[in-house]
PDB file of N, CA and C in Angstrom:
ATOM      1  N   UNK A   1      24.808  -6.327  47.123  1.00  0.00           N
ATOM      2  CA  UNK A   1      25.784  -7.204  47.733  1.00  0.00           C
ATOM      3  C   UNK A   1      27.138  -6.511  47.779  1.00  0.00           C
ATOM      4  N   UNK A   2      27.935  -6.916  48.360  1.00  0.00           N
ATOM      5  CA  UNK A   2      29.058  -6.121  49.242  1.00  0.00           C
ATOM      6  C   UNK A   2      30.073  -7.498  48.643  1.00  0.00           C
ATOM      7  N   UNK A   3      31.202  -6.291  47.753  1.00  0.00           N
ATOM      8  CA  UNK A   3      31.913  -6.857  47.044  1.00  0.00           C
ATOM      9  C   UNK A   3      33.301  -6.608  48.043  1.00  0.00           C
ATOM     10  N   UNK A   4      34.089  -7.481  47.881  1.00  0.00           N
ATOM     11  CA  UNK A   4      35.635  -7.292  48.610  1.00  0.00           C
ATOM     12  C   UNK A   4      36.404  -7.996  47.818  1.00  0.00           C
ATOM     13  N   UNK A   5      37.840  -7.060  48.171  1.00  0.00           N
ATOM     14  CA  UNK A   5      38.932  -8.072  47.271  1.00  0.00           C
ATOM     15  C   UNK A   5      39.558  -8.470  48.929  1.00  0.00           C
ATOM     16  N   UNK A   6      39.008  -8.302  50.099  1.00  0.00           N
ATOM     17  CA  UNK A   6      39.649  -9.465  51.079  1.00  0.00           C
ATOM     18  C   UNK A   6      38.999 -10.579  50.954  1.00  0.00           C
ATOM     19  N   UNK A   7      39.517 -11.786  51.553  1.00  0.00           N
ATOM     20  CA  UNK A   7      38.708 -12.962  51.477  1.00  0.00           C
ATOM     21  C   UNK A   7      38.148 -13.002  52.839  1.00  0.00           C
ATOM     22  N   UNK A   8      37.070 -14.128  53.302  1.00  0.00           N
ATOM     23  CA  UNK A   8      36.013 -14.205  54.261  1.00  0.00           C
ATOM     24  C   UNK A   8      37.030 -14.086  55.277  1.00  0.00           C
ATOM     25  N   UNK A   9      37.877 -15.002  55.082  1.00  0.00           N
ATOM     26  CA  UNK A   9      38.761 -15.435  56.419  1.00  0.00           C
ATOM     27  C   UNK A   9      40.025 -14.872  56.454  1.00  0.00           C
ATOM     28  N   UNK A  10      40.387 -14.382  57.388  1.00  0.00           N
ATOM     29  CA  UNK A  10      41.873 -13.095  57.650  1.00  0.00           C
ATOM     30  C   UNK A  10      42.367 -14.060  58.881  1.00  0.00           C
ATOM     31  N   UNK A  11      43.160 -13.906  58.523  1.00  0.00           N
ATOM     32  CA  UNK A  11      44.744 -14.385  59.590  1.00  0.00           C
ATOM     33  C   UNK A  11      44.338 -12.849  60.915  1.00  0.00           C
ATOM     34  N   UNK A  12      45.664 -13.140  61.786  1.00  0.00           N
ATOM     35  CA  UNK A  12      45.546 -11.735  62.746  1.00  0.00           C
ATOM     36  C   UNK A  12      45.979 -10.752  61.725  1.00  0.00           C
ATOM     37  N   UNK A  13      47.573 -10.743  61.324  1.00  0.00           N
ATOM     38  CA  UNK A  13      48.168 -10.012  60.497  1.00  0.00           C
ATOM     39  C   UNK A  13      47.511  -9.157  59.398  1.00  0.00           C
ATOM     40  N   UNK A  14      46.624 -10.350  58.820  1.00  0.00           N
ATOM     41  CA  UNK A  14      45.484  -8.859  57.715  1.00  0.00           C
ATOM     42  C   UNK A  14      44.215  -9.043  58.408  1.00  0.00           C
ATOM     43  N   UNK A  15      44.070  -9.431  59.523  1.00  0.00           N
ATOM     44  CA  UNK A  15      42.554  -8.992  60.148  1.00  0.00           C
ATOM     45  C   UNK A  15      43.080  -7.427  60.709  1.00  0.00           C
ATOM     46  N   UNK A  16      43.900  -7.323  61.450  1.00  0.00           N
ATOM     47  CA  UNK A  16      44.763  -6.198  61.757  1.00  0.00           C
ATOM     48  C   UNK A  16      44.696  -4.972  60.627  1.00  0.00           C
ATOM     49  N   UNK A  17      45.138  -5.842  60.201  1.00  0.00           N
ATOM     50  CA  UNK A  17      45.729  -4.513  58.670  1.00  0.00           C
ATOM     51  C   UNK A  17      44.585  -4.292  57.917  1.00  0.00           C
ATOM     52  N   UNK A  18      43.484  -5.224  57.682  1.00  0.00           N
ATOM     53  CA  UNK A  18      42.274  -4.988  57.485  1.00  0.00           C
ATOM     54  C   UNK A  18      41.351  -3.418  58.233  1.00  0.00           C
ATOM     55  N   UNK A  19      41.528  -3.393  59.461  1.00  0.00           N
ATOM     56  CA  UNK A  19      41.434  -2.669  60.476  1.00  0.00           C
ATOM     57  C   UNK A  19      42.250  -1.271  60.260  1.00  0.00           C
ATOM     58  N   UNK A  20      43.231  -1.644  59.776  1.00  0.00           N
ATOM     59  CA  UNK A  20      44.256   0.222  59.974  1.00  0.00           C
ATOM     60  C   UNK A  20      45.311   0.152  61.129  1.00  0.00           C
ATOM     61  N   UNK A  21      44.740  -0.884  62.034  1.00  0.00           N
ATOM     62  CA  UNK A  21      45.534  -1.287  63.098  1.00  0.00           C
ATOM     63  C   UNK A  21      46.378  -1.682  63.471  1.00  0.00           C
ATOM     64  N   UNK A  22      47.427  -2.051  64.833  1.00  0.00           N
ATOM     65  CA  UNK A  22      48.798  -2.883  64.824  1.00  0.00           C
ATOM     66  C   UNK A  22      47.926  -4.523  64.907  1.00  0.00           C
ATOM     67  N   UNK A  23      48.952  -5.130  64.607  1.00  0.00           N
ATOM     68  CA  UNK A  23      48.483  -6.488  65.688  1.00  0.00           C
ATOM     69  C   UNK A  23      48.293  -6.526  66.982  1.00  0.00           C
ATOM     70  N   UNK A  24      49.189  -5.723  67.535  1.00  0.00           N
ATOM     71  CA  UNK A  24      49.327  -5.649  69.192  1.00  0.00           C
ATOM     72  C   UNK A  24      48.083  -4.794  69.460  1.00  0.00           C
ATOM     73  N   UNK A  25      47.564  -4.042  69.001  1.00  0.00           N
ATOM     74  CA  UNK A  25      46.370  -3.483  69.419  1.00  0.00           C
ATOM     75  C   UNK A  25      45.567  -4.348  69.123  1.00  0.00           C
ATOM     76  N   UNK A  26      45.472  -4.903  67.879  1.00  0.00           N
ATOM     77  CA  UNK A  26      43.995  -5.480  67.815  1.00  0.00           C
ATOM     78  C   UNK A  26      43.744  -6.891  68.789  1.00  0.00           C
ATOM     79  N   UNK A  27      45.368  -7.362  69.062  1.00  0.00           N
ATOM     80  CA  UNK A  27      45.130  -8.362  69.971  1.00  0.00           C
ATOM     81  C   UNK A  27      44.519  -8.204  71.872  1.00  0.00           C
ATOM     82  N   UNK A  28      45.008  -6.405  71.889  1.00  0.00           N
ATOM     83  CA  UNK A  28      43.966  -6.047  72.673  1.00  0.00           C
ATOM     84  C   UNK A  28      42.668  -6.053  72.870  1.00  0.00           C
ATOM     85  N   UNK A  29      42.473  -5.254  71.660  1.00  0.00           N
ATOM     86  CA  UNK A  29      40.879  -5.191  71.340  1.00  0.00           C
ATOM     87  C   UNK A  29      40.256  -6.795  71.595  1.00  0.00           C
ATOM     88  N   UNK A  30      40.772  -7.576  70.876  1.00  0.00           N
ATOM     89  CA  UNK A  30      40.271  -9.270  70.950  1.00  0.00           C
ATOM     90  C   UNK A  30      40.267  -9.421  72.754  1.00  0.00           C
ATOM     91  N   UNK A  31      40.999  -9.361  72.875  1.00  0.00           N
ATOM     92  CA  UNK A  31      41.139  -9.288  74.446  1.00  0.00           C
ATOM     93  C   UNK A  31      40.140  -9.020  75.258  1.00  0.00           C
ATOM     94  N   UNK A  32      39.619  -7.707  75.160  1.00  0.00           N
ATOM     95  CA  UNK A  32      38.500  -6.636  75.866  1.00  0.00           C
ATOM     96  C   UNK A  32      37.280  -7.182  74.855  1.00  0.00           C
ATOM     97  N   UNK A  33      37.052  -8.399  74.072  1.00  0.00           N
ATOM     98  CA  UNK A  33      36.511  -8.164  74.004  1.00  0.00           C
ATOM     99  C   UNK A  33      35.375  -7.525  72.740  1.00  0.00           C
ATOM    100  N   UNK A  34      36.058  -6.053  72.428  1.00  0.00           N
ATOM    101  CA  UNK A  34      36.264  -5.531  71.188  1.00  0.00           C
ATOM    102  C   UNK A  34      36.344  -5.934  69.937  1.00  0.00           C
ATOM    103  N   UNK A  35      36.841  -6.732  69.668  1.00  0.00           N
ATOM    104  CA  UNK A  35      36.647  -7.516  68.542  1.00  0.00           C
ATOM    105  C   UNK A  35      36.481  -9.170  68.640  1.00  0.00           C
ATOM    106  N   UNK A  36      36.101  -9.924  67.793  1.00  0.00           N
ATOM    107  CA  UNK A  36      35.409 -11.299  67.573  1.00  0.00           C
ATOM    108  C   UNK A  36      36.384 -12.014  67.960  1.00  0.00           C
ATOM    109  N   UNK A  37      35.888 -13.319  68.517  1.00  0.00           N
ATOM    110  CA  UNK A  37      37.224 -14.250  68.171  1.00  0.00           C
ATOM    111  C   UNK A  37      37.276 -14.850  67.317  1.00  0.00           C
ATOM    112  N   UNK A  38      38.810 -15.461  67.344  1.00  0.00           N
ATOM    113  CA  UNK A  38      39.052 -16.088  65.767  1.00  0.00           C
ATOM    114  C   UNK A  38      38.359 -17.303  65.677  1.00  0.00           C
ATOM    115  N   UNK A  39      37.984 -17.933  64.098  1.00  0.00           N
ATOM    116  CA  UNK A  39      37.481 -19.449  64.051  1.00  0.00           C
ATOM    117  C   UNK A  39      38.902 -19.911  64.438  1.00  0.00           C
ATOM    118  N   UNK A  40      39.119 -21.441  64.161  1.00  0.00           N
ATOM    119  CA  UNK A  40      40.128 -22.550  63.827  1.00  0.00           C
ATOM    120  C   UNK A  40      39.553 -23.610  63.137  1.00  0.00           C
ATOM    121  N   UNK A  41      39.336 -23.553  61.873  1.00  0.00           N
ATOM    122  CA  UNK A  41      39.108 -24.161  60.813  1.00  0.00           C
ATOM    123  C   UNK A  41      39.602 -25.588  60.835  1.00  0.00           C
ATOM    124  N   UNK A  42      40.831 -25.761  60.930  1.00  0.00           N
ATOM    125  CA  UNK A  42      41.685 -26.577  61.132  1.00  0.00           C
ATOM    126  C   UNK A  42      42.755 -26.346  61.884  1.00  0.00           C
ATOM    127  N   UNK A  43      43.502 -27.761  61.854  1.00  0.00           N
ATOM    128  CA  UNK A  43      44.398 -27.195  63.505  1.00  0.00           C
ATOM    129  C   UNK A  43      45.630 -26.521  62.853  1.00  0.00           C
ATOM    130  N   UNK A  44      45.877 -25.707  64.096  1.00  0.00           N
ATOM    131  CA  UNK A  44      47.354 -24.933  63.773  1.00  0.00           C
ATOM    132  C   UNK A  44      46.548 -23.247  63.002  1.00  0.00           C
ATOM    133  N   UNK A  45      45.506 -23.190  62.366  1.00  0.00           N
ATOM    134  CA  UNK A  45      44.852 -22.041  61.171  1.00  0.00           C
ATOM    135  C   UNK A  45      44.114 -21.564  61.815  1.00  0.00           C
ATOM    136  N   UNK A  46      44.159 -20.247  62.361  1.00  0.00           N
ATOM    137  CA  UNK A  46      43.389 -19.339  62.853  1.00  0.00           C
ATOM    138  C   UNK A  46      42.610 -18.251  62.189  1.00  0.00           C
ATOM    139  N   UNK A  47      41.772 -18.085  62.200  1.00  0.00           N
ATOM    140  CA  UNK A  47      41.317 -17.298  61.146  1.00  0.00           C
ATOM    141  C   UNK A  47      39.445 -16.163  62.044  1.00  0.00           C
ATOM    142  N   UNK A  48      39.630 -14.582  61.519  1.00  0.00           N
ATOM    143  CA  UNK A  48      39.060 -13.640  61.822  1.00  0.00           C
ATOM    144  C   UNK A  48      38.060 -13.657  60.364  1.00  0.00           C
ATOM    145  N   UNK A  49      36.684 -13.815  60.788  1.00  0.00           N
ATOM    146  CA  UNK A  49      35.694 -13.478  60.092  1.00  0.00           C
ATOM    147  C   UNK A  49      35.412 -12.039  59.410  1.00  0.00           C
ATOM    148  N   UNK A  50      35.701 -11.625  58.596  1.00  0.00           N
ATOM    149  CA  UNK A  50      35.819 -10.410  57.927  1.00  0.00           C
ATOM    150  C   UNK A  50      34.265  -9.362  58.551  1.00  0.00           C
ATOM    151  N   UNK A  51      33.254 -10.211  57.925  1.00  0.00           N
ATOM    152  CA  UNK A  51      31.815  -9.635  58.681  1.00  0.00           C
ATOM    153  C   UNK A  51      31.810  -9.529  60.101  1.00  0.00           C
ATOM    154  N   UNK A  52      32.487 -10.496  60.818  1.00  0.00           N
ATOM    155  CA  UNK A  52      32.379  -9.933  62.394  1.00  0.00           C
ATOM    156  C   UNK A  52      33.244  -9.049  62.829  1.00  0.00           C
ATOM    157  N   UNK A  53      34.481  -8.934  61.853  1.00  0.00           N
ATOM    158  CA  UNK A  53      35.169  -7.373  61.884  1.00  0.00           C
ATOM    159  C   UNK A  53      34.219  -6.483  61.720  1.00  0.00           C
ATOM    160  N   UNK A  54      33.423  -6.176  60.449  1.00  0.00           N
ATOM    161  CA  UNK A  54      32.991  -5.113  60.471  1.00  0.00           C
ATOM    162  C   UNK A  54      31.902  -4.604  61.242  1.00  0.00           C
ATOM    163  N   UNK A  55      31.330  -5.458  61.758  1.00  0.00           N
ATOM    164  CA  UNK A  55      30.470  -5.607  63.138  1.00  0.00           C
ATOM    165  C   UNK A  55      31.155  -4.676  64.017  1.00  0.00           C
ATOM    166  N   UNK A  56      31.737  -5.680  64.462  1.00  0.00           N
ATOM    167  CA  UNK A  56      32.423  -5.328  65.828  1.00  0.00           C
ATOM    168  C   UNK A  56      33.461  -3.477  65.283  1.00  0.00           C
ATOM    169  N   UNK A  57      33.830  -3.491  64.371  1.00  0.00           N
ATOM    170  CA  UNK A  57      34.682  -2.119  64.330  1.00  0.00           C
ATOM    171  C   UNK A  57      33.420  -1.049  63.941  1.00  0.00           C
ATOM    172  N   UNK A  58      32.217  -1.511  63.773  1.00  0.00           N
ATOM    173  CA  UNK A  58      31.020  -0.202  63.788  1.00  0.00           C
ATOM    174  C   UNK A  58      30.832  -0.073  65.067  1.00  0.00           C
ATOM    175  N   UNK A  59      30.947  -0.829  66.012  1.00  0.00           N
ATOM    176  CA  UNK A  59      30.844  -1.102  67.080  1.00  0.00           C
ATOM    177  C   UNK A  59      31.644  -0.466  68.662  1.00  0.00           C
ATOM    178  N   UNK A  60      32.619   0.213  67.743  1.00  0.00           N
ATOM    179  CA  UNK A  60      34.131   0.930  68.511  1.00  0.00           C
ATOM    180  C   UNK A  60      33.538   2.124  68.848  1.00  0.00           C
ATOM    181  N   UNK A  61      33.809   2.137  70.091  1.00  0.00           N
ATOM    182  CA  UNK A  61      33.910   3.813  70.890  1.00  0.00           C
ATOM    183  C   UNK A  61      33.911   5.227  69.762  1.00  0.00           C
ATOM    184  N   UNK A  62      32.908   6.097  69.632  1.00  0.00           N
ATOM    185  CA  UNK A  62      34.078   7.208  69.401  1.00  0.00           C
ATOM    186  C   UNK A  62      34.310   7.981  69.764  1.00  0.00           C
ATOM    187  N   UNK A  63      35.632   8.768  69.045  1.00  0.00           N
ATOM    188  CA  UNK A  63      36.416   9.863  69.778  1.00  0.00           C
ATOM    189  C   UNK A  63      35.250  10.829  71.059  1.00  0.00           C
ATOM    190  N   UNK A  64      34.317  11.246  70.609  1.00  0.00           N
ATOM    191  CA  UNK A  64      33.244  11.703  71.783  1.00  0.00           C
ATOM    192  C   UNK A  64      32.983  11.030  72.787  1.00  0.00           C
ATOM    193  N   UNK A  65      32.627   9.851  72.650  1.00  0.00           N
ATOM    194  CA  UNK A  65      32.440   8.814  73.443  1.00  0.00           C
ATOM    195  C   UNK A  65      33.299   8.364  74.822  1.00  0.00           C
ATOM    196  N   UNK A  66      34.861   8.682  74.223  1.00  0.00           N
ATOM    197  CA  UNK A  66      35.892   8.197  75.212  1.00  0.00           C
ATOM    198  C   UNK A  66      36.392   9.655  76.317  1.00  0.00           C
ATOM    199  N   UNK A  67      36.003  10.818  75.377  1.00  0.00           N
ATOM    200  CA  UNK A  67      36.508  11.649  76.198  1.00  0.00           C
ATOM    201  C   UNK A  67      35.498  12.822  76.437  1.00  0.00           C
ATOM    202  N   UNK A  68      34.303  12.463  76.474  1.00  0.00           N
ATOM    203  CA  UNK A  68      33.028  13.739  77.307  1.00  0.00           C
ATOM    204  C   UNK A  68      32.827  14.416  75.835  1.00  0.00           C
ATOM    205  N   UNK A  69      31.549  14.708  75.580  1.00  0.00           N
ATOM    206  CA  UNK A  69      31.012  15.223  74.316  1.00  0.00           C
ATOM    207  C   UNK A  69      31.412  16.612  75.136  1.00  0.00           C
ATOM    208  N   UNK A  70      32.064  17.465  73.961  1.00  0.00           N
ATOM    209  CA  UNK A  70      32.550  18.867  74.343  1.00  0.00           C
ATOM    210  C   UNK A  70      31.398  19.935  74.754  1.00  0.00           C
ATOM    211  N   UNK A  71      30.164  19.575  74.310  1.00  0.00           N
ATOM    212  CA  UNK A  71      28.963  20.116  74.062  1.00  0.00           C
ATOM    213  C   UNK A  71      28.207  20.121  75.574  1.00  0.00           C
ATOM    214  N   UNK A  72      28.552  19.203  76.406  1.00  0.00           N
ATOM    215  CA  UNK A  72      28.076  18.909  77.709  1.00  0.00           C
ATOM    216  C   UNK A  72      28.396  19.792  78.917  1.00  0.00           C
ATOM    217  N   UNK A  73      28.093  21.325  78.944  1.00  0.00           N
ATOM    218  CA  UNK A  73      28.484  22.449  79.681  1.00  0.00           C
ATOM    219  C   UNK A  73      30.087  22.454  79.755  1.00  0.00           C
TER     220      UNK A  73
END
């Protein structure tokens, strides 16, 4: 079992920072798509599922991916 000192539910601010990320990016990423959307638990409380972060960020392009595997003639 998969221990964390985050809790299940992240705001943007430490779903973000969770990530390594700005807010403004990750609110991209949410955007495209890229990452989960938030629950709303209750009103006004938004909240990012920690497991569908890590989903979705195994899930991210990589560096090869975005710009031609160098290996490809």
């Amino acid at each position: 079992m998969k221990t964390s000192m985050w809790p299940r539910g992240l705001s943007r601010q430490k779903a973000s920072a969770y990530l390594g990320i700005s807010s403004t990016l990750f609110d991209q990423l949410v955007a495209k798509n890229q990452m989960p959307e938030p629950f709303t638990p209750s009103k006004g409380r938004i909240l990012w599922d920690i497991v569908e972060l890590d989903q979705a960020f195994e899930n991210l392009p990589r560096k090869s991916q975005q710009q031609g595997n160098t290996w490809d003639g």
